[in-house]
Protein backbone atom coordinates (compact mmCIF):
# COMPACT_ATOMS: atom_id res chain seq x y z
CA UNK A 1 -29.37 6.94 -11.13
CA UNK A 2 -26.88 9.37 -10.31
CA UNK A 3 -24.95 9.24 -6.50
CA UNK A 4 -24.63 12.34 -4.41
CA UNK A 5 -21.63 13.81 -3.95
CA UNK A 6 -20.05 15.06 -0.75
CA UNK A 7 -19.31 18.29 0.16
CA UNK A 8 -15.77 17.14 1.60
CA UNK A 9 -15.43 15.03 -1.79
CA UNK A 10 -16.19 17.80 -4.05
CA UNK A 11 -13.47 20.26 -2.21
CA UNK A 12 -10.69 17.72 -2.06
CA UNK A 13 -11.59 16.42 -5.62
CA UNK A 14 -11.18 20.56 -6.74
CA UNK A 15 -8.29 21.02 -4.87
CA UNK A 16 -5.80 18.48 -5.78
CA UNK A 17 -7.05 17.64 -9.34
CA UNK A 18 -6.83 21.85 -10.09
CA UNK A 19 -3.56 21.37 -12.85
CA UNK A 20 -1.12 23.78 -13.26
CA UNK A 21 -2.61 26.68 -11.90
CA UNK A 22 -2.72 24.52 -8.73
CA UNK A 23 1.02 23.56 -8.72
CA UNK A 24 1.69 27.64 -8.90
CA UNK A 25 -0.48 27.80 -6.03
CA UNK A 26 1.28 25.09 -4.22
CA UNK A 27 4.82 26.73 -4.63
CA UNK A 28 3.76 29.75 -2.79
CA UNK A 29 1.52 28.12 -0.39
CA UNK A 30 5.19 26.23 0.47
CA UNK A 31 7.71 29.16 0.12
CA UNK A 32 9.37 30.23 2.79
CA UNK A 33 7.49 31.83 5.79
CA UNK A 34 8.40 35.55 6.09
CA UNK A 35 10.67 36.28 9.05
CA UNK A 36 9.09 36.92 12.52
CA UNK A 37 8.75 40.43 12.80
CA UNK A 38 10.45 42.03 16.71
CA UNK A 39 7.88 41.74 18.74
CA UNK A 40 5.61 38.72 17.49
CA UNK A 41 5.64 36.00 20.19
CA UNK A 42 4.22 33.73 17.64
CA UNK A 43 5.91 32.56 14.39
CA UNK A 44 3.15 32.54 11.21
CA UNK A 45 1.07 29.46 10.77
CA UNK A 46 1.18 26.68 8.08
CA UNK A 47 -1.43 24.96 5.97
CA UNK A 48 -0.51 21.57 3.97
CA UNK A 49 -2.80 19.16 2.24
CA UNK A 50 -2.11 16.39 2.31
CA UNK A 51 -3.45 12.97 0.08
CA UNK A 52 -4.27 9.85 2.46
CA UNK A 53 -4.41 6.44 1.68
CA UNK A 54 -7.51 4.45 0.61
CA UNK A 55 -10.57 5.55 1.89
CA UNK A 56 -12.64 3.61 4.53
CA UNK A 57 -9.91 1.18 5.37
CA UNK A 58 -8.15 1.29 9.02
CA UNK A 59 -4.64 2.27 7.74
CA UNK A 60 -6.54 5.72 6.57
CA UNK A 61 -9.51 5.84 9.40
CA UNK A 62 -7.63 4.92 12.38
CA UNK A 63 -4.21 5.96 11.64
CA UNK A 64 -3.31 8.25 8.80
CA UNK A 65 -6.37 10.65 9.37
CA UNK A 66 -5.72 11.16 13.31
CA UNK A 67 -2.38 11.79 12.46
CA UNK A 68 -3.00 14.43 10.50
CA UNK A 69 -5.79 16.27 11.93
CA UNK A 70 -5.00 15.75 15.53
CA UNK A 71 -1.27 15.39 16.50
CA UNK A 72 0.60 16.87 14.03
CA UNK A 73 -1.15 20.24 14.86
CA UNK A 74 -0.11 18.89 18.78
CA UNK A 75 3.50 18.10 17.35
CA UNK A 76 3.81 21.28 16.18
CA UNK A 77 2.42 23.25 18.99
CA UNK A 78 -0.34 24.15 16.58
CA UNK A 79 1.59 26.15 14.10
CA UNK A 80 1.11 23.60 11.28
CA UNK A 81 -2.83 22.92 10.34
CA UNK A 82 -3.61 19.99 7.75
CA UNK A 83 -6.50 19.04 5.07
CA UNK A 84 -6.25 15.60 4.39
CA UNK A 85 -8.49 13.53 2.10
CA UNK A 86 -8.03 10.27 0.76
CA UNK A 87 -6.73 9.83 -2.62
CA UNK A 88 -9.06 7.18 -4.03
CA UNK A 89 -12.16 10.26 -3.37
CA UNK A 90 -9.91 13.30 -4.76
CA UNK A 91 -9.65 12.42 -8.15
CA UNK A 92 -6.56 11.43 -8.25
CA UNK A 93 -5.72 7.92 -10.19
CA UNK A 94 -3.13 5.76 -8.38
CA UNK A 95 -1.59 5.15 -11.52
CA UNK A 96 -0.30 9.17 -11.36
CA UNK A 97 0.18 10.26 -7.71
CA UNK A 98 4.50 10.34 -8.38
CA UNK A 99 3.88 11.77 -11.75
CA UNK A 100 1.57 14.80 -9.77
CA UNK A 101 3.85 14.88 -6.69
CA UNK A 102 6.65 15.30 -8.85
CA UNK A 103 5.03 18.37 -10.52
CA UNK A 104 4.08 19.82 -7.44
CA UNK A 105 0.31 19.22 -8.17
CA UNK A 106 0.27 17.09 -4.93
CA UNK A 107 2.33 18.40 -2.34
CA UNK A 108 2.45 15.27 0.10
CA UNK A 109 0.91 11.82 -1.15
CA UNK A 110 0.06 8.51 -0.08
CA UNK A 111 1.45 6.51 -3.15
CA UNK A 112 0.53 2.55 -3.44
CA UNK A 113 3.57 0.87 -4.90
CA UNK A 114 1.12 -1.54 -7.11
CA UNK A 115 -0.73 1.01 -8.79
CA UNK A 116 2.52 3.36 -9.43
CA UNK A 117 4.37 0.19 -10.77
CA UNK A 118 1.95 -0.13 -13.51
CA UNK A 119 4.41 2.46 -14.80
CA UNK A 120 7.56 1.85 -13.16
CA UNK A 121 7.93 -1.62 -12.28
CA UNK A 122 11.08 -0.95 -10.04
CA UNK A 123 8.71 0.40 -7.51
CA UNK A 124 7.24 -2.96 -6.35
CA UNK A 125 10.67 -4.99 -6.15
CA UNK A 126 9.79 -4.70 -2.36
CA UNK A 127 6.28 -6.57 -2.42
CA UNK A 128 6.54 -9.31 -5.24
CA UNK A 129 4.31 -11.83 -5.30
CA UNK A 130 4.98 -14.71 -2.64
CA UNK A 131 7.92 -12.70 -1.79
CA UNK A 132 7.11 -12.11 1.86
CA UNK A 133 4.96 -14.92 3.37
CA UNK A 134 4.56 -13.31 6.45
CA UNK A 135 4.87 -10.00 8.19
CA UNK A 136 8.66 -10.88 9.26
CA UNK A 137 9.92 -11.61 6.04
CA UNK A 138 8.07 -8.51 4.62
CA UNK A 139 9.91 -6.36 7.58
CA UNK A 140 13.91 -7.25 6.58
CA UNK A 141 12.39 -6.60 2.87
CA UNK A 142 11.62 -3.29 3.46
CA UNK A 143 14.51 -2.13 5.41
CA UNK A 144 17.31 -3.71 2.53
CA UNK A 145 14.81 -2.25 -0.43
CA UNK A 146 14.39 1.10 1.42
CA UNK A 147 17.63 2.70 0.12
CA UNK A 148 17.13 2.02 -3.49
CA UNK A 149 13.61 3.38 -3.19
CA UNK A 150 14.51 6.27 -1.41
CA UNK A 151 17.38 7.28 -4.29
CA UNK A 152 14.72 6.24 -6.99
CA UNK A 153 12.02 8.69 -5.50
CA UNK A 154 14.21 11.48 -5.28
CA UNK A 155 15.69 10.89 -8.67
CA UNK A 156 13.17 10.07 -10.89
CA UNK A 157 10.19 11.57 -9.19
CA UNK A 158 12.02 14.77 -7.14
CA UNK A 159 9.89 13.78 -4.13
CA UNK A 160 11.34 12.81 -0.57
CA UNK A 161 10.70 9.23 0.98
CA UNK A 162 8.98 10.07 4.49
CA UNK A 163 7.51 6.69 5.50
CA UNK A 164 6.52 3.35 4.29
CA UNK A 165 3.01 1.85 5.22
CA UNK A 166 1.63 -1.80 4.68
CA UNK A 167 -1.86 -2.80 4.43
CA UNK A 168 -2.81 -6.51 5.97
CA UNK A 169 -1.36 -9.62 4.16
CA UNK A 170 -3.21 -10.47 1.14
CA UNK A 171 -4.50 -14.07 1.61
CA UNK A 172 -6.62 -16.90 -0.54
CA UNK A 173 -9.99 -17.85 0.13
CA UNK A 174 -12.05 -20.52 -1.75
CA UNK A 175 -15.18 -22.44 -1.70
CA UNK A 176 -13.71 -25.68 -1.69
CA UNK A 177 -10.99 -27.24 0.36
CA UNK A 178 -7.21 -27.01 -0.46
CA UNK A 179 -4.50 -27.62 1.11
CA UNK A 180 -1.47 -25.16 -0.47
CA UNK A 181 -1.03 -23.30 -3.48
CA UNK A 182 -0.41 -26.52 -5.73
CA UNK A 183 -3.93 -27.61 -5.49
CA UNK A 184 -5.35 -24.23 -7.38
CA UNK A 185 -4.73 -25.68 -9.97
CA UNK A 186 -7.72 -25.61 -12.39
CA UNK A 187 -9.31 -22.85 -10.46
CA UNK A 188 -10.92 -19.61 -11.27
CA UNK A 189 -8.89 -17.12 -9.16
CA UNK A 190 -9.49 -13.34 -8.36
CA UNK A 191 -6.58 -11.29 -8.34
CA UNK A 192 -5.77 -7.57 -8.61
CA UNK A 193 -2.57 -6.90 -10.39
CA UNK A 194 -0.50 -8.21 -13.05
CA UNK A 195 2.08 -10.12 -10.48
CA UNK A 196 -0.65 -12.12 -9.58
CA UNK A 197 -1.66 -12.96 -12.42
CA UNK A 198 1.33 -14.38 -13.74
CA UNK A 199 1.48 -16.52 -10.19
CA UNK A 200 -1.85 -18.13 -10.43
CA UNK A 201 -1.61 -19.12 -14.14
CA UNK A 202 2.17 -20.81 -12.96
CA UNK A 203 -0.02 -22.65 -11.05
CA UNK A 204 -2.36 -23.73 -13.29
CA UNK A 205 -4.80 -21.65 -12.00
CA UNK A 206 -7.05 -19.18 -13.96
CA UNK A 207 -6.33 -15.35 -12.86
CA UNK A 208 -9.49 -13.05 -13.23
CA UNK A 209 -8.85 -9.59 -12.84
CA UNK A 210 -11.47 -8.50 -10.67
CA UNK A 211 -12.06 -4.83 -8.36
CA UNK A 212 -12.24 -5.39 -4.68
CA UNK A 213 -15.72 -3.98 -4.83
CA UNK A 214 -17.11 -6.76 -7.13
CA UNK A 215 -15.32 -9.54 -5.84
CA UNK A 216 -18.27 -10.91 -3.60
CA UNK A 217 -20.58 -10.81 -6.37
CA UNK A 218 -18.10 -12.91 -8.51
CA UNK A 219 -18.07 -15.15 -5.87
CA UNK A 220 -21.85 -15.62 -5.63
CA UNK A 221 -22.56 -16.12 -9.26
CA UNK A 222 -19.68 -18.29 -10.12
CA UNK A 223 -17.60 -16.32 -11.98
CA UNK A 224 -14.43 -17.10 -9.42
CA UNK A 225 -14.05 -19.88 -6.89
CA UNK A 226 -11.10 -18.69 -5.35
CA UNK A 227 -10.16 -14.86 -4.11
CA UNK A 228 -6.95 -13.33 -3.13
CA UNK A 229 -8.03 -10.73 -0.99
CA UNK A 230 -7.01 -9.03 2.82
CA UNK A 231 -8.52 -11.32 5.59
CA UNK A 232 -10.30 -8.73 7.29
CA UNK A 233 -11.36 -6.77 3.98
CA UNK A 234 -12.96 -10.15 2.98
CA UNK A 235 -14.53 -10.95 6.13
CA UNK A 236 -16.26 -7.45 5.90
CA UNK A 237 -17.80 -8.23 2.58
CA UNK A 238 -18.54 -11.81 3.51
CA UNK A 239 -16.55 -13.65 1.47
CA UNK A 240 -16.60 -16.27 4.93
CA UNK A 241 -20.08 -17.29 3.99
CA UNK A 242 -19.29 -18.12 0.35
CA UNK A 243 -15.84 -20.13 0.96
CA UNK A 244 -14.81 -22.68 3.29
CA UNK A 245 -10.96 -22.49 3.24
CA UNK A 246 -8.63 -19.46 4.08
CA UNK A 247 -4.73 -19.82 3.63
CA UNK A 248 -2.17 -18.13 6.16
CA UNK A 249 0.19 -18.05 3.85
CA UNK A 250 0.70 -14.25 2.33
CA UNK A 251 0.76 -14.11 -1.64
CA UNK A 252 1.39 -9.82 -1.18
CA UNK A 253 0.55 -6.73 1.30
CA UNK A 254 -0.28 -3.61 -0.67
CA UNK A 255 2.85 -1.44 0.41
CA UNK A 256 3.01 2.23 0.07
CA UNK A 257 5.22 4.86 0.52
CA UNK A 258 4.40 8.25 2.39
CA UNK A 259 6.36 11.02 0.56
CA UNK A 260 6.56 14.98 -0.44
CA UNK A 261 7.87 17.14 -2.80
CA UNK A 262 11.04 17.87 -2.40
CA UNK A 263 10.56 21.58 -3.21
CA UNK A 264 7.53 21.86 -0.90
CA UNK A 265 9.44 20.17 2.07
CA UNK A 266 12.75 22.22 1.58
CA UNK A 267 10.42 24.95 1.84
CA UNK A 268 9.24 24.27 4.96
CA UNK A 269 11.20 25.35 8.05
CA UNK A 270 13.67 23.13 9.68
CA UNK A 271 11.76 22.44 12.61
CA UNK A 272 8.66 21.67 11.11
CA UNK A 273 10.65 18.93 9.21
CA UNK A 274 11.69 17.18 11.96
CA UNK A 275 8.85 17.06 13.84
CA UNK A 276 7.42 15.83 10.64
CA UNK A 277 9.71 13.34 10.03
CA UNK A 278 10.09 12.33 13.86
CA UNK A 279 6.22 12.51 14.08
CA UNK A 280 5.91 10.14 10.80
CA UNK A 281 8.20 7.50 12.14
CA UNK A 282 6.15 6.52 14.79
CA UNK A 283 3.08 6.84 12.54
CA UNK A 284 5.06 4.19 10.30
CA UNK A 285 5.73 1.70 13.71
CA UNK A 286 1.68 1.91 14.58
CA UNK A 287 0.68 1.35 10.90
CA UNK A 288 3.05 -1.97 10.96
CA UNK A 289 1.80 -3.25 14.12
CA UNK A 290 -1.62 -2.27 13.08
CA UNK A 291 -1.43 -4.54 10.17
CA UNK A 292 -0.14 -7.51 11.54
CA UNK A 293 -2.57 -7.49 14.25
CA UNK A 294 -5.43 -6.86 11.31
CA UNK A 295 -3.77 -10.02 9.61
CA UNK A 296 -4.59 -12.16 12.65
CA UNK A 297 -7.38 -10.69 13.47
CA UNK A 298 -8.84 -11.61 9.81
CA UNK A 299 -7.89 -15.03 10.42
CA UNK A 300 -9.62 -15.90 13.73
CA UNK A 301 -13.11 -13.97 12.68
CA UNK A 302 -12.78 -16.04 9.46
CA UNK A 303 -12.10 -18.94 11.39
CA UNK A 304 -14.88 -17.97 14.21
CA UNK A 305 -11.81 -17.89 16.86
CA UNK A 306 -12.79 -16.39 20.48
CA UNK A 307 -9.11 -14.13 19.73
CA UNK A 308 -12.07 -12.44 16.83
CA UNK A 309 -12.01 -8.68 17.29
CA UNK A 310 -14.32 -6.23 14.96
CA UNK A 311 -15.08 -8.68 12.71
CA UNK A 312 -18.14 -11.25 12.00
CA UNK A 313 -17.25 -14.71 13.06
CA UNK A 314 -17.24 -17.58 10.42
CA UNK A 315 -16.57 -21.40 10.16
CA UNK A 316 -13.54 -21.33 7.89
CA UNK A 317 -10.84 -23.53 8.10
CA UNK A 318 -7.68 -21.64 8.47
CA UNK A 319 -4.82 -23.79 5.70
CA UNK A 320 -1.36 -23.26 7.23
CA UNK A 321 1.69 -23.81 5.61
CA UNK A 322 3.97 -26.98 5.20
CA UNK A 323 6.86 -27.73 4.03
CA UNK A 324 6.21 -27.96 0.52
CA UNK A 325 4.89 -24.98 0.36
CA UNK A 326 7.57 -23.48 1.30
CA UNK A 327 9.88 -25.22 -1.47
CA UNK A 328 7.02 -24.24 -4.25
CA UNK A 329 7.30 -20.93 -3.45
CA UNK A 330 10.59 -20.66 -3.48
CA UNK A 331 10.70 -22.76 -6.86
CA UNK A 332 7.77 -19.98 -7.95
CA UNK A 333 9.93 -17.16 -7.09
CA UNK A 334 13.10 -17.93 -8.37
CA UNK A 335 11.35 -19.84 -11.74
CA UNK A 336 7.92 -17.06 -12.27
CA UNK A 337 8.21 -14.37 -10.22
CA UNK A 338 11.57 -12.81 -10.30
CA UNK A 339 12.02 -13.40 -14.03
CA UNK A 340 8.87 -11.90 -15.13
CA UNK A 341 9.07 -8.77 -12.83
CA UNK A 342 12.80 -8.09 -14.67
CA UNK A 343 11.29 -9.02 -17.92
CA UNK A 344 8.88 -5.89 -17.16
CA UNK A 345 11.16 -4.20 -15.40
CA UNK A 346 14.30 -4.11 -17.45
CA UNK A 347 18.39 -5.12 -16.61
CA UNK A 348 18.78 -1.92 -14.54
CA UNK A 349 15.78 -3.78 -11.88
CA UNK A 350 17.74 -6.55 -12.10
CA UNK A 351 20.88 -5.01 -11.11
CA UNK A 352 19.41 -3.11 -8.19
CA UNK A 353 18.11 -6.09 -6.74
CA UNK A 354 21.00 -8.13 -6.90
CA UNK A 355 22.62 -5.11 -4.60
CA UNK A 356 19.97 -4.92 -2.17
CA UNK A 357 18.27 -7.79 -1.86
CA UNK A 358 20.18 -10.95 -3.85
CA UNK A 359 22.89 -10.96 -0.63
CA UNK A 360 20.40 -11.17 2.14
CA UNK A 361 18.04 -14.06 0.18
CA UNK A 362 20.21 -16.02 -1.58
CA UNK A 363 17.83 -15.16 -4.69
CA UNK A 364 19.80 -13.72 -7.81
CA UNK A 365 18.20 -12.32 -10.88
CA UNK A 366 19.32 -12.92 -14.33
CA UNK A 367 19.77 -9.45 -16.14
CA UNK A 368 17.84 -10.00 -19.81
């Protein structure tokens, strides 16, 4: 049985997976505007495309999509009109938004850090797992990574850091009690990246890669007892009525960067750029608050909390974090974490985080 295909997903699919004969296109859809000739009250108008974030999830439906389509239009008193589709329904893989933003191919991009790490492991120094238990943590992160980033996207990719974005914290559930990470031990676990994977097993654990999509079905049939997953996002599938315990503790976010490139945004005039860039900032601030409060939310409809907003209320019990914790994931950073994300990532990882990040944590890594 073959699924129908939407118009919208057909267009953006044909548009930004076109190849090189698109990337022509895209240099002289972002040259230079021809000078206002005397007379015209009105200087000429500018179309961008633009590739969203996930599809379906708030970051894109609440936030990126409005932005877009509504106030940057508003922003720039309606000389700049945008097409915006998310990139998970336009043919594009994860795995190769830098490699087509750098070509051109896709002008401005929503890139998640996990998927473009597969490649370039230097890219998700800023979201390690256990490296930012909560929001705050992940915060001072961002700001002492976001120079290195910044230098590495414009140096290795010729695309221009705009904004950075974070989805929800990424949280365990299971179907039978447990107290911290220690007691996972011996447990099937669901996890969606290699970082992860390398976690659970130092916990004894057993990591099974597993899509997002088919995560409530390994649930059901047995397949995984445990699930690292977003609170809300697994509240909407109903991972609440298959397990009993939720941790507060976050083992990773799902951070992205916003970014163009750079040819396409020299192109554009100076004042579009800064009402771009001043326009983005604030998108940035509401995406961060937006997450936090979809990190708490996820927690009281999990927990069946009368603080539950747009979710389904469950009977979980929510496991907060102790003092132990804390020293095991410390141990598991400095010990698993760190050490395997240089091993992948080579000395030249190492070095960068021991300038940005080493001073402010205390946390050095060992070049290999």
């Amino acid at each position: 049985m073959t699924c129908p295909i939407s118009p919208f997903r057909t267009r953006s699919r044909a548009f930004f997976a076109a190849g090189p004969l698109l990337a022509l296109g895209a240099a002289l859809l972002f040259a230079p505007p021809p000078a206002v000739a005397a007379g015209d009250s009105q200087p000429p108008s500018i179309r961008l495309r633009v590739a969203g974030g996930l599809a379906d999830l708030r970051q894109y439906v609440r936030h990126e999509q409005p932005f877009w389509s509504r106030r940057v239009p508003e922003l720039t008193g309606g000389r700049v009109k945008v097409e915006i589709a998310p990139f998970d329904r336009s043919g594009i893989r994860g795995q190769e938004m830098l490699q087509l933003m750098r070509l051109g191919v896709v002008p401005f991009g929503n890139v998640l850090l996990s998927l473009a790490a597969a490649d370039d492991p230097e890219l998700n120094g800023i979201d390690l797992p256990v490296l930012n238990p909560d929001v705050a943590s992940l915060r001072r992160t961002a700001a002492l990574w976001r120079p290195g980033l910044k230098a590495l996207l414009r140096d290795r990719y010729a695309v221009e850091l705009l904004a950075v974005y974070t989805y929800p914290a990424q949280v365990v559930f299971c179907r039978r009690p447990f107290s911290g990470l220690s007691d996972l031990a011996g447990r099937r676990v669901r996890t969606s990246s290699v970082g992860q994977s390398e976690l659970v097993s130092a916990l004894g654990a057993a990591p099974v890669v597993i899509p997002f999509a088919e995560t409530l079905g390994a649930m059901r049939s047995g397949v995984v007892e445990c699930a690292i997953t977003a609170a809300m996002s697994g509240n909407a599938i109903g991972l609440h009525e298959l397990t009993s315990h939720l941790s507060r503790l976050a083992v990773g976010w799902g951070v992205s960067v916003f970014a163009v490139n750079r040819t396409t945004w020299l192109a554009l005039p100076e004042d579009v750029r800064t009402s771009l860039g001043e326009g983005l900032r604030q998108l940035e601030d509401e995406i961060w608050r937006s997450a936090e409060v979809e990190t708490e939310n996820g927690l009281a409809c999990n927990a069946g909390s009368d603080d539950c907003v747009d979710g389904r209320r469950g009977r979980m019990t929510i496991v907060e974090e102790r003092d132990q914790d804390e020293a095991l994931r410390a141990q598991l950073l400095r010990d698993v974490v760190l050490p395997s994300w240089v091993r992948r990532c080579g000395a030249g990882c190492a070095e960068t985080w021991n300038r940005h990040i080493a001073p402010a944590l205390g946390l050095w890594a060992k070049e290999r």
